[in-house]
Protein backbone atom coordinates (compact mmCIF):
# COMPACT_ATOMS: atom_id res chain seq x y z
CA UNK A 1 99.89 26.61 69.61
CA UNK A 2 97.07 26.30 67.22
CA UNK A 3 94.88 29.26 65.78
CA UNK A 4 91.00 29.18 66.97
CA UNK A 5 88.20 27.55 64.86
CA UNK A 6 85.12 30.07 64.75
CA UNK A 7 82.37 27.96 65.31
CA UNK A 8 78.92 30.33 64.46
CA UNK A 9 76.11 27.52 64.63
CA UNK A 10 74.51 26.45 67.34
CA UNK A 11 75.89 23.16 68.71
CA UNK A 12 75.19 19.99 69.81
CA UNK A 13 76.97 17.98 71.67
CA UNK A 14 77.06 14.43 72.79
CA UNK A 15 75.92 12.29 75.30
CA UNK A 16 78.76 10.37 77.94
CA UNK A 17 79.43 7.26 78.21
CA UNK A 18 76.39 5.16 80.36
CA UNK A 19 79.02 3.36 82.70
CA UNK A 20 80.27 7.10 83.73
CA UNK A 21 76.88 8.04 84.45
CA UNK A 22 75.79 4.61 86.45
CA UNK A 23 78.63 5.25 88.92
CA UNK A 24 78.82 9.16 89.14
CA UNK A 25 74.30 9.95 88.94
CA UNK A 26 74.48 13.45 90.94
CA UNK A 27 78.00 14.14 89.32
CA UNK A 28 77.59 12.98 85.22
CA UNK A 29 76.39 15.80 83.17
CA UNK A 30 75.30 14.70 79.87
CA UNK A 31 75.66 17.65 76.82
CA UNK A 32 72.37 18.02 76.19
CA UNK A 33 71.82 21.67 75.75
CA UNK A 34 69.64 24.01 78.21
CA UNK A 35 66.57 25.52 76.94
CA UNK A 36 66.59 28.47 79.21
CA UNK A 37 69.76 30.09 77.69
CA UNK A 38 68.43 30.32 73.83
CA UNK A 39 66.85 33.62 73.37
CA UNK A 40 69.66 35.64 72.56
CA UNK A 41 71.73 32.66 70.48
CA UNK A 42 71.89 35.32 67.91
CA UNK A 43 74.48 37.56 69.04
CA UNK A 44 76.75 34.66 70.61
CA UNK A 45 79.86 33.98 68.38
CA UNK A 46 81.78 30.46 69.22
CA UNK A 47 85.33 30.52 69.14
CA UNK A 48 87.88 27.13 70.11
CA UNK A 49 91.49 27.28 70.57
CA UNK A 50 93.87 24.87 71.07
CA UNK A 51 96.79 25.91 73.51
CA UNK A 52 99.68 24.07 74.76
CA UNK A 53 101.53 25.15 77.88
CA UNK A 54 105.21 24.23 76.71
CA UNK A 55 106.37 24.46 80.35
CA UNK A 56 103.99 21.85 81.81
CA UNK A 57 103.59 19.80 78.18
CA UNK A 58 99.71 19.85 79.04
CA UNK A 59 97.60 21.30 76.75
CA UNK A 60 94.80 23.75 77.55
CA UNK A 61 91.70 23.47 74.80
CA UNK A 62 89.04 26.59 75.58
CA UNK A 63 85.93 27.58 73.86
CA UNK A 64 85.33 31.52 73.86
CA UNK A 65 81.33 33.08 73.83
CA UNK A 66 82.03 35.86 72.81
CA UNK A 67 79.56 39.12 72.56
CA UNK A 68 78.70 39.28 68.41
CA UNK A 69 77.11 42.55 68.52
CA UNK A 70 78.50 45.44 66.60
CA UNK A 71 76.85 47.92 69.30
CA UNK A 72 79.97 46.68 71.37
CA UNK A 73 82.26 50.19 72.29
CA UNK A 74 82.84 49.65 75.92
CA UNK A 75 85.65 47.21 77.06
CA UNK A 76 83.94 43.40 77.58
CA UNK A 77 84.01 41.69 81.16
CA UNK A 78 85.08 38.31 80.82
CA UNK A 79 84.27 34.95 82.86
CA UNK A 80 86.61 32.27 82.53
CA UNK A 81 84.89 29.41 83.12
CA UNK A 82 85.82 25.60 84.90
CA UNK A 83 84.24 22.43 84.55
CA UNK A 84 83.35 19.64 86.58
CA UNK A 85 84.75 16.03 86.83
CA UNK A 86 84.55 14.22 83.50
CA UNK A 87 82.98 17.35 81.22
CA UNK A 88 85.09 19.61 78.62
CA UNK A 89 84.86 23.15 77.10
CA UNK A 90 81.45 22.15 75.18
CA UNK A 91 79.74 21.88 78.75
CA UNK A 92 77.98 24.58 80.75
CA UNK A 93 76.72 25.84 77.14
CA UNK A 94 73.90 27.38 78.88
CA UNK A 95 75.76 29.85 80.75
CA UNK A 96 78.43 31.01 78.11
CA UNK A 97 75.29 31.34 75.46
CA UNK A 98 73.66 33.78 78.76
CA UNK A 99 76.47 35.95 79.72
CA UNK A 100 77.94 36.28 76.06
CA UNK A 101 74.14 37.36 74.72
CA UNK A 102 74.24 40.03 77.21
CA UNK A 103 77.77 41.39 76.69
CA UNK A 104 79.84 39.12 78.90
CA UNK A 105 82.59 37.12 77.41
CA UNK A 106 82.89 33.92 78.71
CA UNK A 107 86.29 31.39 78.17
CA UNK A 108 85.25 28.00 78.95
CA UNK A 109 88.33 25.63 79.81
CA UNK A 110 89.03 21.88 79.61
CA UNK A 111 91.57 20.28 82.08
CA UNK A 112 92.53 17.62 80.69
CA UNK A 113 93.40 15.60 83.86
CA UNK A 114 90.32 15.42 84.98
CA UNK A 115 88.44 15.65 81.44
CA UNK A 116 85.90 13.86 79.58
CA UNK A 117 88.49 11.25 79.06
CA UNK A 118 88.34 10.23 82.39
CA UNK A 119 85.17 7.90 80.85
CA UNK A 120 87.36 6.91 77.83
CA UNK A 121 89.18 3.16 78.01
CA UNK A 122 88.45 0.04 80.03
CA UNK A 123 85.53 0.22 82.31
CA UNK A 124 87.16 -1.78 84.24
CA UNK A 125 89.81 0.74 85.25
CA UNK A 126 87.46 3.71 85.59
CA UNK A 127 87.65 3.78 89.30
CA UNK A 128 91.54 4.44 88.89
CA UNK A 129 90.98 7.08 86.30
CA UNK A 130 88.46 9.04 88.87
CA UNK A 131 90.90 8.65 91.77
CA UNK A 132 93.95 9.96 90.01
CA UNK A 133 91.81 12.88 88.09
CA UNK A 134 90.80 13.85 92.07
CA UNK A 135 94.45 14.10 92.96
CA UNK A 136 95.88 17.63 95.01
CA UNK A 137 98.57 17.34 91.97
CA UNK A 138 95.67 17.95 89.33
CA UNK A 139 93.50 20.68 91.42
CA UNK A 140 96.97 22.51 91.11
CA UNK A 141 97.48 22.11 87.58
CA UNK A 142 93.54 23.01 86.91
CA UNK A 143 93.95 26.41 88.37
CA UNK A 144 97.34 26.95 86.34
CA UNK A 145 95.32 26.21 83.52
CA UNK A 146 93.16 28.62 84.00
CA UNK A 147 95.97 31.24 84.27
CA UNK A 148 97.81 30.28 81.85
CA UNK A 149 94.33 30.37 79.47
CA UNK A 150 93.96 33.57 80.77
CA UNK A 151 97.77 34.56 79.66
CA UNK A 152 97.32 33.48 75.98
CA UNK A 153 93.91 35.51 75.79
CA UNK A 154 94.65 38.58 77.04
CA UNK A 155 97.93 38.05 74.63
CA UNK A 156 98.13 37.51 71.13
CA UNK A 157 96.95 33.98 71.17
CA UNK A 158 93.53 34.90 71.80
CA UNK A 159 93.33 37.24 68.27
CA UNK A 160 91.58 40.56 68.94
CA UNK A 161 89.86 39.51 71.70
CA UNK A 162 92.16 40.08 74.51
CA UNK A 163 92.44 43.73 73.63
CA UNK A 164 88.74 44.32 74.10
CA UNK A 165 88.52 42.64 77.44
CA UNK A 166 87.95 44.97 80.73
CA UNK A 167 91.04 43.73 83.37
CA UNK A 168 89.12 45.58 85.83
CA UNK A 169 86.47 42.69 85.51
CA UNK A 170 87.67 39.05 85.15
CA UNK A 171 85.85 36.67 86.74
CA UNK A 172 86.48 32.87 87.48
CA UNK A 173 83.68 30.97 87.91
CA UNK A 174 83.12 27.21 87.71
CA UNK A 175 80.97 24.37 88.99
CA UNK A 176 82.07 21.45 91.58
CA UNK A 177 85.86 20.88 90.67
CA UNK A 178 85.71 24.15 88.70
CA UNK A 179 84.44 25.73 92.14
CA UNK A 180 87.30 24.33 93.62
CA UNK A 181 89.47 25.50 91.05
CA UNK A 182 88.07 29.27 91.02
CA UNK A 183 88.70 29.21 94.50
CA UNK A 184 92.67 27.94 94.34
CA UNK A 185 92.29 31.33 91.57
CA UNK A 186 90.80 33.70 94.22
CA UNK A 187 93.14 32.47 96.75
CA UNK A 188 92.33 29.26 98.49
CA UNK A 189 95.75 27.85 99.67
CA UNK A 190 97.14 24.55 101.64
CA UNK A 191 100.50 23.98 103.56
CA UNK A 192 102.43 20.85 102.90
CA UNK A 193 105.81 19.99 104.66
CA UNK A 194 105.55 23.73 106.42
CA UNK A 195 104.80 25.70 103.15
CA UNK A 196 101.60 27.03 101.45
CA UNK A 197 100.91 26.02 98.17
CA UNK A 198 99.01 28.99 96.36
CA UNK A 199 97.92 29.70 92.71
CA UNK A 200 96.21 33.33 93.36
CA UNK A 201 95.62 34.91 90.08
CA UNK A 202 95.59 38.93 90.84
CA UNK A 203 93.91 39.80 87.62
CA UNK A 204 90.65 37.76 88.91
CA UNK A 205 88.50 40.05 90.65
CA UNK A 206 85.40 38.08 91.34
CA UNK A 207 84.39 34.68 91.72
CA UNK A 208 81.07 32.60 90.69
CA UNK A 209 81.32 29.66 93.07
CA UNK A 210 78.81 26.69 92.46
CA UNK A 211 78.21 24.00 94.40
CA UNK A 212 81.74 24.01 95.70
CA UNK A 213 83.09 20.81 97.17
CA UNK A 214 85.03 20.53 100.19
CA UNK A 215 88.65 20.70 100.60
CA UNK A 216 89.31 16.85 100.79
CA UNK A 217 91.73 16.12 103.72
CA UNK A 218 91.95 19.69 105.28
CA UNK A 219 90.14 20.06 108.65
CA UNK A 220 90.69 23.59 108.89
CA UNK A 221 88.34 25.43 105.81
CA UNK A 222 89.09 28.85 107.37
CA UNK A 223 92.44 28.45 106.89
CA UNK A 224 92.37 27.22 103.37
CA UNK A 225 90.05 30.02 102.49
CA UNK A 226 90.71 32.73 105.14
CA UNK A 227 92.81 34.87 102.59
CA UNK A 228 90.30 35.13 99.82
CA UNK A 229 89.69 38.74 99.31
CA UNK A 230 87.52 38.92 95.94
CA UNK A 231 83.92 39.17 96.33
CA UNK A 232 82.22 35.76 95.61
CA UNK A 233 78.75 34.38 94.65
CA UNK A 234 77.90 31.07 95.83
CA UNK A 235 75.33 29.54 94.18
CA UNK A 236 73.96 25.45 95.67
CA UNK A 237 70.88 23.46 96.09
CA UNK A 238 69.54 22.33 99.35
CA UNK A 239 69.54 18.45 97.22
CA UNK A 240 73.29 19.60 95.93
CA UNK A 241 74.63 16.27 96.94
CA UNK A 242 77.92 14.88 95.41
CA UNK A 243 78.77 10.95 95.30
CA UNK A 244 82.18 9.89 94.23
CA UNK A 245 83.08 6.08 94.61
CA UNK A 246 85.14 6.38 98.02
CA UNK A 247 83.75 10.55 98.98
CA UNK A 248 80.34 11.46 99.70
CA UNK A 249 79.59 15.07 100.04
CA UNK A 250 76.55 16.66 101.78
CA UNK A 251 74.58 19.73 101.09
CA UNK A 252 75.88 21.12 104.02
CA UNK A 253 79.81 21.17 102.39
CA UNK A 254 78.86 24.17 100.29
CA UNK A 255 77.70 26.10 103.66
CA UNK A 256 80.72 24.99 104.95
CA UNK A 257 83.05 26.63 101.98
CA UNK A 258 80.64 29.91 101.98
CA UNK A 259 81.08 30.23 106.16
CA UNK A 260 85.00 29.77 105.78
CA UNK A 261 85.46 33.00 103.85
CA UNK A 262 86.72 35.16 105.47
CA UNK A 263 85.55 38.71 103.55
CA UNK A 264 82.21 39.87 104.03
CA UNK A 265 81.88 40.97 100.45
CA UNK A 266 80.29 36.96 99.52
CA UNK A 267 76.59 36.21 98.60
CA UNK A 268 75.13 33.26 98.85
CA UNK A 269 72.12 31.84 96.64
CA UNK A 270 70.54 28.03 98.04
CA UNK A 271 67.88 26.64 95.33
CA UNK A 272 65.32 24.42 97.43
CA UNK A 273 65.99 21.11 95.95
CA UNK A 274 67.74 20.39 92.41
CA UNK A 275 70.28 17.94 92.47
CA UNK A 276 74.37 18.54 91.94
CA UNK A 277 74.39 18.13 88.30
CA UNK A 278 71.48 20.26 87.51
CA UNK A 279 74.01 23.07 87.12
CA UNK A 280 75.31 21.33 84.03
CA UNK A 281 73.52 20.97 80.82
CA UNK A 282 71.69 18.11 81.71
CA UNK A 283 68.08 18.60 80.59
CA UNK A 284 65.87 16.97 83.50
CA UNK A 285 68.14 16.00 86.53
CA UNK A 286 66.88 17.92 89.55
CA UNK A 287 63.37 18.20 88.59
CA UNK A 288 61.63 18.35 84.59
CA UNK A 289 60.00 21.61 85.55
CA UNK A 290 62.54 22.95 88.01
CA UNK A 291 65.55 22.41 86.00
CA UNK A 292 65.37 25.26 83.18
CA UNK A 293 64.76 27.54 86.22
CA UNK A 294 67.49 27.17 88.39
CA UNK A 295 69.36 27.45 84.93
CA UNK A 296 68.27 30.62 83.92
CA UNK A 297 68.61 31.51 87.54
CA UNK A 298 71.68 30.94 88.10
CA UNK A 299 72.96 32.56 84.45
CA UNK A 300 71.10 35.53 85.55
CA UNK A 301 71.85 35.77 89.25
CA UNK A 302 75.94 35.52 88.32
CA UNK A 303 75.48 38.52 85.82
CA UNK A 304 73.32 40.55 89.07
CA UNK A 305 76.03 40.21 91.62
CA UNK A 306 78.64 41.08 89.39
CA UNK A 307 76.41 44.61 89.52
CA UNK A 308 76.82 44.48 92.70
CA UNK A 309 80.49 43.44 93.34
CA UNK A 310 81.88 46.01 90.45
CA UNK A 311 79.19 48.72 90.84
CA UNK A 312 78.02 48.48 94.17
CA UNK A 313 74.55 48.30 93.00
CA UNK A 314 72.47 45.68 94.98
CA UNK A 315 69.15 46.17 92.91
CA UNK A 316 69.91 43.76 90.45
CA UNK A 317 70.17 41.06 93.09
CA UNK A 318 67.29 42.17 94.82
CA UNK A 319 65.06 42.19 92.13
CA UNK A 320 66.48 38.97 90.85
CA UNK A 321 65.53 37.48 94.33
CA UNK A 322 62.24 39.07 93.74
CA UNK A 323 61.86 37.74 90.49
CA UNK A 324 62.97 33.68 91.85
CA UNK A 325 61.79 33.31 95.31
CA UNK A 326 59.64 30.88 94.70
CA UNK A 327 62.21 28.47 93.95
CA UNK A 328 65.04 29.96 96.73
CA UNK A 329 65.40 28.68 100.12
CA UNK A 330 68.23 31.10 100.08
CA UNK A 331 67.53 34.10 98.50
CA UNK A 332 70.61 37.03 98.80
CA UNK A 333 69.56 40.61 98.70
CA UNK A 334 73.39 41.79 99.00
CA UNK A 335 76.88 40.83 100.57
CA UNK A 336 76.68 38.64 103.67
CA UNK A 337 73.86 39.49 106.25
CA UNK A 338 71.52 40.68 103.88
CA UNK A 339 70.12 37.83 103.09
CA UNK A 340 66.80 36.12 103.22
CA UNK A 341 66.12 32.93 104.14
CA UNK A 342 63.29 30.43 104.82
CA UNK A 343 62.21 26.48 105.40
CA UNK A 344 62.32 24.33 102.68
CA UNK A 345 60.31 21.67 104.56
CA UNK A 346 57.69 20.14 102.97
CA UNK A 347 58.02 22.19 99.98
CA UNK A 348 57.05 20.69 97.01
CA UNK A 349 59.16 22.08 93.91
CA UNK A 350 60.35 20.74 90.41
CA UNK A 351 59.41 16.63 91.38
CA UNK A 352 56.97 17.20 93.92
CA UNK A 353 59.23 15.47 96.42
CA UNK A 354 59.44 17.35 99.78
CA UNK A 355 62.72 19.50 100.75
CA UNK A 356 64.47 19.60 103.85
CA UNK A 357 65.05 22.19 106.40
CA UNK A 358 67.90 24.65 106.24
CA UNK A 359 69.89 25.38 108.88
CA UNK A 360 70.69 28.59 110.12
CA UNK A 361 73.95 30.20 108.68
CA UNK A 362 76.71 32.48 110.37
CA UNK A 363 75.40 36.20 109.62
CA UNK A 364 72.69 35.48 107.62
């Protein structure tokens, strides 16, 4: 294992490939980084290490936000954090930069299955790199990355950091495949040949789910999902549309994952239009003038529910709701049934383009 490089200054990181972006639009998220997450760049400190799991022979590279204020005396919550298909620990910048600013650790992963160098090599052979990064064998070994990232933090690999962090408030939180993968954390589980195939991590207590796909393959989301217990926040846009070469996933997918939990300790947030990748740190996708919203939305709404799910305090998510209706078709005033909803259609938000209706939801 390798010690962590403290990386201070603010960073920029690089575009992908074009050929990844032609064939995956909604799903590519360049590294541009979000404007909406700056103010507090100050008291963010940047930490990468590079872990090997010596079992699996797969190593685990993270980037740690970590709260750089010496006003810190209370233990630090901590969000460990997944990315989508093709990105890496430098992604989702916006977020970490939020939540660490504010006094919320957040441990960004890379998996490298299903990495950025799934747009690395032949272009001819990208299709075959997608297909086997989307495998069941790799959505496993994401969400023992994530524990075993969580293992070398809280243990000496992860300096002094791990002894400052609050267990009583570890979060997993990721967007599209890192959905999926904070879900297998929370609890999500399959059978194959008779026997369920689980990854539960009891030390998460909370999950930030965003624009989760579906369970490819399983008819049966309740289920799959019926035993997580944790509260979750599930954050989408009404336009939150993924396209894969070979799987197309509606809007309607992330209703689907957010009806087929069980608990009723879940929240759910709907932007009215946006696009899938506009939760990455893509600049424009989604809308020029909507995007650095639903950013600093989202960043904000995840730290508000976690007031709720560890406190019990459902002001924050009110007033946050307050504070972004006009940009909510969904707007969630606490757990499920308390939350308010309206018609997206003919709204004209971010692009100008009209939105589409919303369907009723189960106990909403």
């Amino acid at each position: 294992m390798l010690d962590g490089t403290d990386r201070t200054t603010a960073w920029q990181t690089p575009n992908r490939r074009q050929v990844g972006s032609l064939l995956l639009g909604t799903l590519a998220a360049g590294m541009t980084r979000a404007a909406a997450a700056q103010s507090h760049a100050e008291d963010v400190r940047i930490v990468d290490f590079d872990w090997v799991d010596g079992q699996r022979q797969r190593p685990v590279p993270v980037r740690l936000y970590w709260p750089n204020t010496s006003s810190l005396v209370r233990p630090v919550p901590l969000i460990v954090f997944s990315h989508g298909l093709g990105q890496a620990r430098t992604g989702y910048s916006y977020l970490g930069r939020h939540w660490s600013s504010r006094g919320v650790a957040s441990l960004h992963l890379q998996h490298v299955g299903s990495d950025s160098s799934v747009w690395a090599g032949n272009p001819l052979s990208l299709l075959d790199r997608i297909e086997l990064a989307v495998q069941e064998q790799e959505a496993i070994a994401r969400a023992r990355d994530l524990r075993f990232a969580l293992d070398c933090f809280l243990a000496q690999d992860g300096g002094a950091f791990g002894d400052r962090i609050d267990p009583r408030q570890i979060i997993a939180a990721g967007h599209s495949y890192g959905a999926n993968t904070t879900l297998i954390a929370v609890g999500a589980r399959v059978i194959r040949e008779g026997r369920p195939v689980q990854v539960r991590d009891p030390r998460i207590k909370a999950g930030l789910v965003i624009s989760a796909p579906p369970f490819y393959g399983e008819h049966d989301l309740r289920a799959v999902l019926g035993m997580v217990e944790v509260p979750t926040l599930h954050v989408t846009a009404t336009e939150d549309v993924i396209s894969l070469p070979g799987r197309t996933s509606p809007f309607e997918d992330r209703l689907a994952v957010y009806e087929a939990i069980a608990t009723p300790r879940k929240a759910l947030a709907v932007f009215q239009r946006g696009s899938h990748s506009i939760f990455t740190d893509r600049a424009f996708t989604g809308g020029v003038s909507l995007n650095p919203q639903v950013k600093e939305a989202t960043a904000s709404g995840a730290l508000a529910f976690l007031d709720l799910a560890f406190r019990g305090d459902p002001k924050p998510l009110q007033e946050w709701s307050t504070s972004f209706k006009p940009i909510l078709a969904v707007a969630p005033l606490g757990f499920e049934g308390t939350a308010r909803m309206r018609s997206v259609a003919p709204s004209r938000v971010g692009d100008g383009m009209p939105g589409r209706p919303l369907r009723p939801l189960r106990g909403t």
